[in-house]
Structures are given as C-alpha cells and as structure tokens.
PDB file of N, CA and C in Angstrom:
ATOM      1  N   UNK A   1     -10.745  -2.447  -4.374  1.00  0.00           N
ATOM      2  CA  UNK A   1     -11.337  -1.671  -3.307  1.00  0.00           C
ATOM      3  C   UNK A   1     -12.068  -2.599  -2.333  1.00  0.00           C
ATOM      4  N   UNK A   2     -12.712  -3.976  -2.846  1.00  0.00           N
ATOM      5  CA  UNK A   2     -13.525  -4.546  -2.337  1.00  0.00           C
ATOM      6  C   UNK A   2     -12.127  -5.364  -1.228  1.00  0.00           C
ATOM      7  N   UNK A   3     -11.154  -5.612  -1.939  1.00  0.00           N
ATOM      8  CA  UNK A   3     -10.368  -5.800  -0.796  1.00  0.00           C
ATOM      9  C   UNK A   3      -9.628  -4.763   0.321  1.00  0.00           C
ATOM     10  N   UNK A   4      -9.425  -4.336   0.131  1.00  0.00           N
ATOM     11  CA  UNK A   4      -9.750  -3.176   1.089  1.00  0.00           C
ATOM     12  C   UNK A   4     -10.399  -2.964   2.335  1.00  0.00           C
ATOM     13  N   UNK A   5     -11.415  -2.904   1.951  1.00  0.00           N
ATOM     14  CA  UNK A   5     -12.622  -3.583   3.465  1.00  0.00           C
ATOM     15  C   UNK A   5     -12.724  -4.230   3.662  1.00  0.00           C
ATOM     16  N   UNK A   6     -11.848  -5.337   3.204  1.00  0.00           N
ATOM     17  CA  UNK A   6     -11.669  -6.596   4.101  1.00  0.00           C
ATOM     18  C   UNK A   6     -10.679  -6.979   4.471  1.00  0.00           C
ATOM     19  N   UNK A   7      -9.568  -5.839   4.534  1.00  0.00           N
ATOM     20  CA  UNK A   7      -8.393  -5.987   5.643  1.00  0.00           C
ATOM     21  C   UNK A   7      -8.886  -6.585   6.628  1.00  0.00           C
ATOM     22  N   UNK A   8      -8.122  -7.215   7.251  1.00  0.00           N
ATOM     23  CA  UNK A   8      -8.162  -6.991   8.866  1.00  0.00           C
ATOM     24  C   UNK A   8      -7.231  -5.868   9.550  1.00  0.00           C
ATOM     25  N   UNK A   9      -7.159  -5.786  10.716  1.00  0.00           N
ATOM     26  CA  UNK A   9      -6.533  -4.125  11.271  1.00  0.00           C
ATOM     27  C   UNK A   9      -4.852  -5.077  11.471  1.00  0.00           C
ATOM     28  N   UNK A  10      -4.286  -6.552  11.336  1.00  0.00           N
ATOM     29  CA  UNK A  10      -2.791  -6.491  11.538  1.00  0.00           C
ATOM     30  C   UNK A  10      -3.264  -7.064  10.315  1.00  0.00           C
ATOM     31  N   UNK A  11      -3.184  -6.585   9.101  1.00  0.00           N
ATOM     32  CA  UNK A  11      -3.061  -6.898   7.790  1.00  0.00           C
ATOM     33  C   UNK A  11      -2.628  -5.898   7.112  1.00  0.00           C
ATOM     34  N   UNK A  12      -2.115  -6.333   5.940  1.00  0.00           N
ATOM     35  CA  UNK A  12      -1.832  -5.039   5.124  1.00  0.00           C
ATOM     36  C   UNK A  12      -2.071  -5.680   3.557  1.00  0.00           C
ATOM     37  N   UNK A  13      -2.114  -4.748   2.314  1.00  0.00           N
ATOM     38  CA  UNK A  13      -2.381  -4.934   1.021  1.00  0.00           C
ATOM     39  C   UNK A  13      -1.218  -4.835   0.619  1.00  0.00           C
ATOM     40  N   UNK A  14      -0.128  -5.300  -0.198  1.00  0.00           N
ATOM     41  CA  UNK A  14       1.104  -5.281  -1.132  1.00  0.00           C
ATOM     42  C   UNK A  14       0.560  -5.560  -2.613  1.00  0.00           C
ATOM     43  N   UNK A  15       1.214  -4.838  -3.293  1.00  0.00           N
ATOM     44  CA  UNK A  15       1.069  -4.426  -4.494  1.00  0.00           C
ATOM     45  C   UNK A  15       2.290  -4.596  -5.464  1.00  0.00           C
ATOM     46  N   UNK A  16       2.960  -5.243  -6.287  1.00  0.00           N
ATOM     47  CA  UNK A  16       3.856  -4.645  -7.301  1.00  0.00           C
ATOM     48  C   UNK A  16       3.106  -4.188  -8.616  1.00  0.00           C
ATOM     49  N   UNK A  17       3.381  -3.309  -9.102  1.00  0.00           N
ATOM     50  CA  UNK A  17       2.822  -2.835 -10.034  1.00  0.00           C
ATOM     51  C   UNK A  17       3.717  -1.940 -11.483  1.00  0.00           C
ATOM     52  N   UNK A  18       3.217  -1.835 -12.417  1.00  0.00           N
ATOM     53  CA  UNK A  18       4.157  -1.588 -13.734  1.00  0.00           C
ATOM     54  C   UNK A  18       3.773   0.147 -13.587  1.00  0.00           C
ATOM     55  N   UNK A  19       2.920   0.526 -13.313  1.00  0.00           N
ATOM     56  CA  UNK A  19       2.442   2.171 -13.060  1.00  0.00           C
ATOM     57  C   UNK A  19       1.473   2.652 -11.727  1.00  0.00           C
ATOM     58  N   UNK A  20       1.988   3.474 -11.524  1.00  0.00           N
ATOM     59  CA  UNK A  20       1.785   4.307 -10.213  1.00  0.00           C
ATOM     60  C   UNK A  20      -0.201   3.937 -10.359  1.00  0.00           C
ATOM     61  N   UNK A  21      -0.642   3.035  -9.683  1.00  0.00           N
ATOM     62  CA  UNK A  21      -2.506   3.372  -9.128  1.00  0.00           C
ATOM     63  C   UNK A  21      -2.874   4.352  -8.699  1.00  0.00           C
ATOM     64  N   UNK A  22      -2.651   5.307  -9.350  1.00  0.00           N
ATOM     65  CA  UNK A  22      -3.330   6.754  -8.454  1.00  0.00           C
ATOM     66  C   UNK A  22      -4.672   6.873  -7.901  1.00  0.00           C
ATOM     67  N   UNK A  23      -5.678   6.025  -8.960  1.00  0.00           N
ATOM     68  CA  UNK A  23      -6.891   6.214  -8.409  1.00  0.00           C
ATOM     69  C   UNK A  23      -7.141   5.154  -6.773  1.00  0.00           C
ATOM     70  N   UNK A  24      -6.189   3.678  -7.072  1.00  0.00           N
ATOM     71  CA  UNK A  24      -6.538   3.320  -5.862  1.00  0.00           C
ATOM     72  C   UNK A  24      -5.693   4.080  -4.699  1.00  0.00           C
ATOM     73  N   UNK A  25      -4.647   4.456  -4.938  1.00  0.00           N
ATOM     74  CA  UNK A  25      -3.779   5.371  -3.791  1.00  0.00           C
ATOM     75  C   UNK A  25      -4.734   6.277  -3.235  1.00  0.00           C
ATOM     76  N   UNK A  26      -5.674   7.430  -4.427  1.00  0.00           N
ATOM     77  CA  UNK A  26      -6.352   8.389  -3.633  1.00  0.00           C
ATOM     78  C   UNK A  26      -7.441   7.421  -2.962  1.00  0.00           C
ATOM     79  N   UNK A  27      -8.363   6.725  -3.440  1.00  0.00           N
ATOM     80  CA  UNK A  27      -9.402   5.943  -2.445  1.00  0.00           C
ATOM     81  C   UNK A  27      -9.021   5.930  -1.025  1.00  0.00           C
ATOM     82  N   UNK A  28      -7.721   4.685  -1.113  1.00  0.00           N
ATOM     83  CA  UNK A  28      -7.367   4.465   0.370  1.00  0.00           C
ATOM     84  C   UNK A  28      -7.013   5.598   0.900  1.00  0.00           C
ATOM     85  N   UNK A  29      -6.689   6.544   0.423  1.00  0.00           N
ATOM     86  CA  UNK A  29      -6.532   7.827   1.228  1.00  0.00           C
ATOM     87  C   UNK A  29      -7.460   8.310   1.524  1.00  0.00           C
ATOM     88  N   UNK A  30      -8.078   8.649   1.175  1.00  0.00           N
ATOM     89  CA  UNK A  30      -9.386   9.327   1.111  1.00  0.00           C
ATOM     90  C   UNK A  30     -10.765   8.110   2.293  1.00  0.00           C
ATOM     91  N   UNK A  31     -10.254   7.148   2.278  1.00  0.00           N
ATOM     92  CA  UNK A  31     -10.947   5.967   3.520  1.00  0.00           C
ATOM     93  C   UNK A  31      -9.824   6.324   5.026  1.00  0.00           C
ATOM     94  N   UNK A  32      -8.838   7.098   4.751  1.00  0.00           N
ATOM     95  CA  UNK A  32      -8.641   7.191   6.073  1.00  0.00           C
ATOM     96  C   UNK A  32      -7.199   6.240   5.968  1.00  0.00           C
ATOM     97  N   UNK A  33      -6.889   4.820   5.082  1.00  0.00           N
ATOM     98  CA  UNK A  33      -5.961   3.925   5.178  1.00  0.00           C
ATOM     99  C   UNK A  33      -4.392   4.357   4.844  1.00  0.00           C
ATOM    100  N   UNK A  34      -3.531   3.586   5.590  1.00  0.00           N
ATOM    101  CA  UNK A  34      -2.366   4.378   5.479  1.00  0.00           C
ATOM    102  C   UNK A  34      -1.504   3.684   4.124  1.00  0.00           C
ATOM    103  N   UNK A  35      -0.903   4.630   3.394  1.00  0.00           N
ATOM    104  CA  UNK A  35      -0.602   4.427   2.318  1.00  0.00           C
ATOM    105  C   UNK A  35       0.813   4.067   2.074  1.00  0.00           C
ATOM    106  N   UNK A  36       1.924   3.656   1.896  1.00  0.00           N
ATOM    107  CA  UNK A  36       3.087   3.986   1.103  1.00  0.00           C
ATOM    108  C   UNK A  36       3.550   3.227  -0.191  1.00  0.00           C
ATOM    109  N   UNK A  37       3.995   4.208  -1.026  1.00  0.00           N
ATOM    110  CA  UNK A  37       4.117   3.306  -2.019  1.00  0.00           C
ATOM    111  C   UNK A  37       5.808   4.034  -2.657  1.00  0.00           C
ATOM    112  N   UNK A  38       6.853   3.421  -3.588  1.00  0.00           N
ATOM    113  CA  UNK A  38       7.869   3.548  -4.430  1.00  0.00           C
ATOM    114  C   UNK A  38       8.419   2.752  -5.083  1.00  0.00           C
ATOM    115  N   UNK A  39       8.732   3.341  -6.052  1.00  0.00           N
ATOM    116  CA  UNK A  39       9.083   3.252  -7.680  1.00  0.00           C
ATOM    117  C   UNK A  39      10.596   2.317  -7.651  1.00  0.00           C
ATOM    118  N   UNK A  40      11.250   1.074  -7.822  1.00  0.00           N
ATOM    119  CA  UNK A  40      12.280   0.481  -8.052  1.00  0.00           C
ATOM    120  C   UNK A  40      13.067   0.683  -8.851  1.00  0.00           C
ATOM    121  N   UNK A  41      14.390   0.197  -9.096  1.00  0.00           N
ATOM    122  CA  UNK A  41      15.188   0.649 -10.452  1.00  0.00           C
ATOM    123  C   UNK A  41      14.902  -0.177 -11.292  1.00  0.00           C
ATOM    124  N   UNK A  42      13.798  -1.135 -11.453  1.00  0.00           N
ATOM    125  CA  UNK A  42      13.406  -1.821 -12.276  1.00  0.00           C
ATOM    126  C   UNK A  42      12.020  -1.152 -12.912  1.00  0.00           C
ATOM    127  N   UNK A  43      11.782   0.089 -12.336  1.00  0.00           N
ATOM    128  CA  UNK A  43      10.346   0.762 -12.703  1.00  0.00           C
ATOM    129  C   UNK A  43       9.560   0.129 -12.670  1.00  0.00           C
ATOM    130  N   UNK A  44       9.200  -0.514 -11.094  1.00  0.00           N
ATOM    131  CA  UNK A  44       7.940  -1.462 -10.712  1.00  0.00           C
ATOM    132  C   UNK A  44       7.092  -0.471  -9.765  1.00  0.00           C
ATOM    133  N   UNK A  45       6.721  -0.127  -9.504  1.00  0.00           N
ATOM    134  CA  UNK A  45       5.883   0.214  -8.295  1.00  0.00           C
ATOM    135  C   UNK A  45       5.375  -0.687  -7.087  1.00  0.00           C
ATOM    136  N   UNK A  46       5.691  -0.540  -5.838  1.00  0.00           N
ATOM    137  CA  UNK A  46       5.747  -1.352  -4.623  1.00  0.00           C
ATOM    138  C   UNK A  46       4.658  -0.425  -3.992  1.00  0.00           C
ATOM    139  N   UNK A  47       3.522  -0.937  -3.185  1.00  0.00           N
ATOM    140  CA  UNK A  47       2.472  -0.237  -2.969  1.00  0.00           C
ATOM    141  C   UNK A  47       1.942  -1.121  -1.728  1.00  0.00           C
ATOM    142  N   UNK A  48       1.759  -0.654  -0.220  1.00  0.00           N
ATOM    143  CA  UNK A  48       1.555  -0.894   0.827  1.00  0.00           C
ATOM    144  C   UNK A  48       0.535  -0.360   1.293  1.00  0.00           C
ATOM    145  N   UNK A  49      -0.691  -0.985   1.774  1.00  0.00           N
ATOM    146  CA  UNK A  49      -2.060  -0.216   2.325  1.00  0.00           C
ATOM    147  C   UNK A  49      -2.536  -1.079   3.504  1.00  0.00           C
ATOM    148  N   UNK A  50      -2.624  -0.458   4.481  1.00  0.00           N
ATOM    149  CA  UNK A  50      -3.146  -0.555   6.110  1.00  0.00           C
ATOM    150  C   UNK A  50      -4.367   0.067   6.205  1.00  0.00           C
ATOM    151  N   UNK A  51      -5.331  -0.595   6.527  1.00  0.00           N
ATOM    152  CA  UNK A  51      -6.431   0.190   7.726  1.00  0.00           C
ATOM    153  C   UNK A  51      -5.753   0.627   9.205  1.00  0.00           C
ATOM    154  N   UNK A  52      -4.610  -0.294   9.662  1.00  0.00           N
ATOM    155  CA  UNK A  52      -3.888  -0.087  10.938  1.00  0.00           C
ATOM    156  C   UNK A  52      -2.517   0.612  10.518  1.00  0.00           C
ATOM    157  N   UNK A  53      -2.851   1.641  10.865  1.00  0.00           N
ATOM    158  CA  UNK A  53      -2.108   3.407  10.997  1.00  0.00           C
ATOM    159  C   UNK A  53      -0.761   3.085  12.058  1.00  0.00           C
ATOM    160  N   UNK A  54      -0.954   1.975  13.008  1.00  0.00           N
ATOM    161  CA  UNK A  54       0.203   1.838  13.630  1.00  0.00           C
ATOM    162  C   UNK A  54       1.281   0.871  13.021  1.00  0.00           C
ATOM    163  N   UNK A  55       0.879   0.391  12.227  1.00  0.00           N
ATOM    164  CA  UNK A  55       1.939  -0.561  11.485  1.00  0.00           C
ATOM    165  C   UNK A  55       2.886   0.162  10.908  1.00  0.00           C
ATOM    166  N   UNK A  56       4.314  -0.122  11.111  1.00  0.00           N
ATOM    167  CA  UNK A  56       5.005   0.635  10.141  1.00  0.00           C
ATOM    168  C   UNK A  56       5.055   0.071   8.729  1.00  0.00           C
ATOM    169  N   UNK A  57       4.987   0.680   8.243  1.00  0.00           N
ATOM    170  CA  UNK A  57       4.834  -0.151   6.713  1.00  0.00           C
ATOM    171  C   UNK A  57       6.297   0.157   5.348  1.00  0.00           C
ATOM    172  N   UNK A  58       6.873   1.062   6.427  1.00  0.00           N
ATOM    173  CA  UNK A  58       8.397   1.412   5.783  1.00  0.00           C
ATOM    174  C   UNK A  58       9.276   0.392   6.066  1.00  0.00           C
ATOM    175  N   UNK A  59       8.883   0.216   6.910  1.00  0.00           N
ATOM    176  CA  UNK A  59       9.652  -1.187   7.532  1.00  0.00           C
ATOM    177  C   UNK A  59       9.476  -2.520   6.505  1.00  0.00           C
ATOM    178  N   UNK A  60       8.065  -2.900   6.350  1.00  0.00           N
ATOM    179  CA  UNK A  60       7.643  -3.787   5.530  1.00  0.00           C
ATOM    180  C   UNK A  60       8.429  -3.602   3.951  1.00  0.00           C
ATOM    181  N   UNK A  61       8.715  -2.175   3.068  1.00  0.00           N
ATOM    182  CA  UNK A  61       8.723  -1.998   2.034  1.00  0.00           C
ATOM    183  C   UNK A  61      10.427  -2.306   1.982  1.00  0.00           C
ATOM    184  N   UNK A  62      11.071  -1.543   3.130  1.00  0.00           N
ATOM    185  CA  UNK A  62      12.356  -2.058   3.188  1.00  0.00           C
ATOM    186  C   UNK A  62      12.943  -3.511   3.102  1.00  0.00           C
ATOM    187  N   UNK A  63      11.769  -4.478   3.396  1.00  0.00           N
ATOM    188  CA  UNK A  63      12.179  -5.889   3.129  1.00  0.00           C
ATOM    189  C   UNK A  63      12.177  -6.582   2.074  1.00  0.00           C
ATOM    190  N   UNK A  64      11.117  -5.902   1.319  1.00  0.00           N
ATOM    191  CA  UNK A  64      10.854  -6.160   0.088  1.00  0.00           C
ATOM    192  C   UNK A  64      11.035  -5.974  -1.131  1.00  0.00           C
ATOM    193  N   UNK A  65      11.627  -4.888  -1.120  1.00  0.00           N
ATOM    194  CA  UNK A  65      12.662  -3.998  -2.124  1.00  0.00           C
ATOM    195  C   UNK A  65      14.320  -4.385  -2.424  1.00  0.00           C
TER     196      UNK A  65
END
C-alpha cells in the first residue's frame, strides 16, 4: 500500500501473483486507482495499478501476458 502512494501519475504497479489480492485490489479501488488484473493459463495472476486513470493499462497487460 505504502507503494502505492508513491506512484508517480505516468507510473504504474505490476504484479504477478499465485492468488487473486483481493484485499489490495479493493484498497486501490477504494483510493480512487485504476485497477486491472487476470488470471493466465498458468494460474498466475497479472495485476496492474495506476493513480493515472488515463493510462491504458489493457494495453500494458496485453504485452505482458
């Protein structure tokens, strides 16, 4: 979380992860930050967080996946 507020606004947070963070997903939601996150056929979780709402971040997940 502490990273989080220290995005900068053309930054973003990436995540792979073994199970869905629900609690950090709701936070950044709940701060307003834009969220996306999905599940691989390797059952990883890929998890993208913006303070900057204009970034596409589907874009970002598509590269990375």
């Amino acid at each position: 979380m502490k990273t989080l507020d220290s995005l900068g606004e053309d930054e973003y947070l990436y995540m792979l992860h073994h199970k869905k963070p629900i609690p950090l997903i709701d936070f950044a939601k709940e701060q307003n930050y834009q969220v996306i996150h999905s599940k691989d056929d390797k059952e990883q979780w890929h998890i993208l967080i913006s303070k900057n709402r204009d970034i596409n971040l589907s874009d970002f997940l598509s590269l990375i996946k």
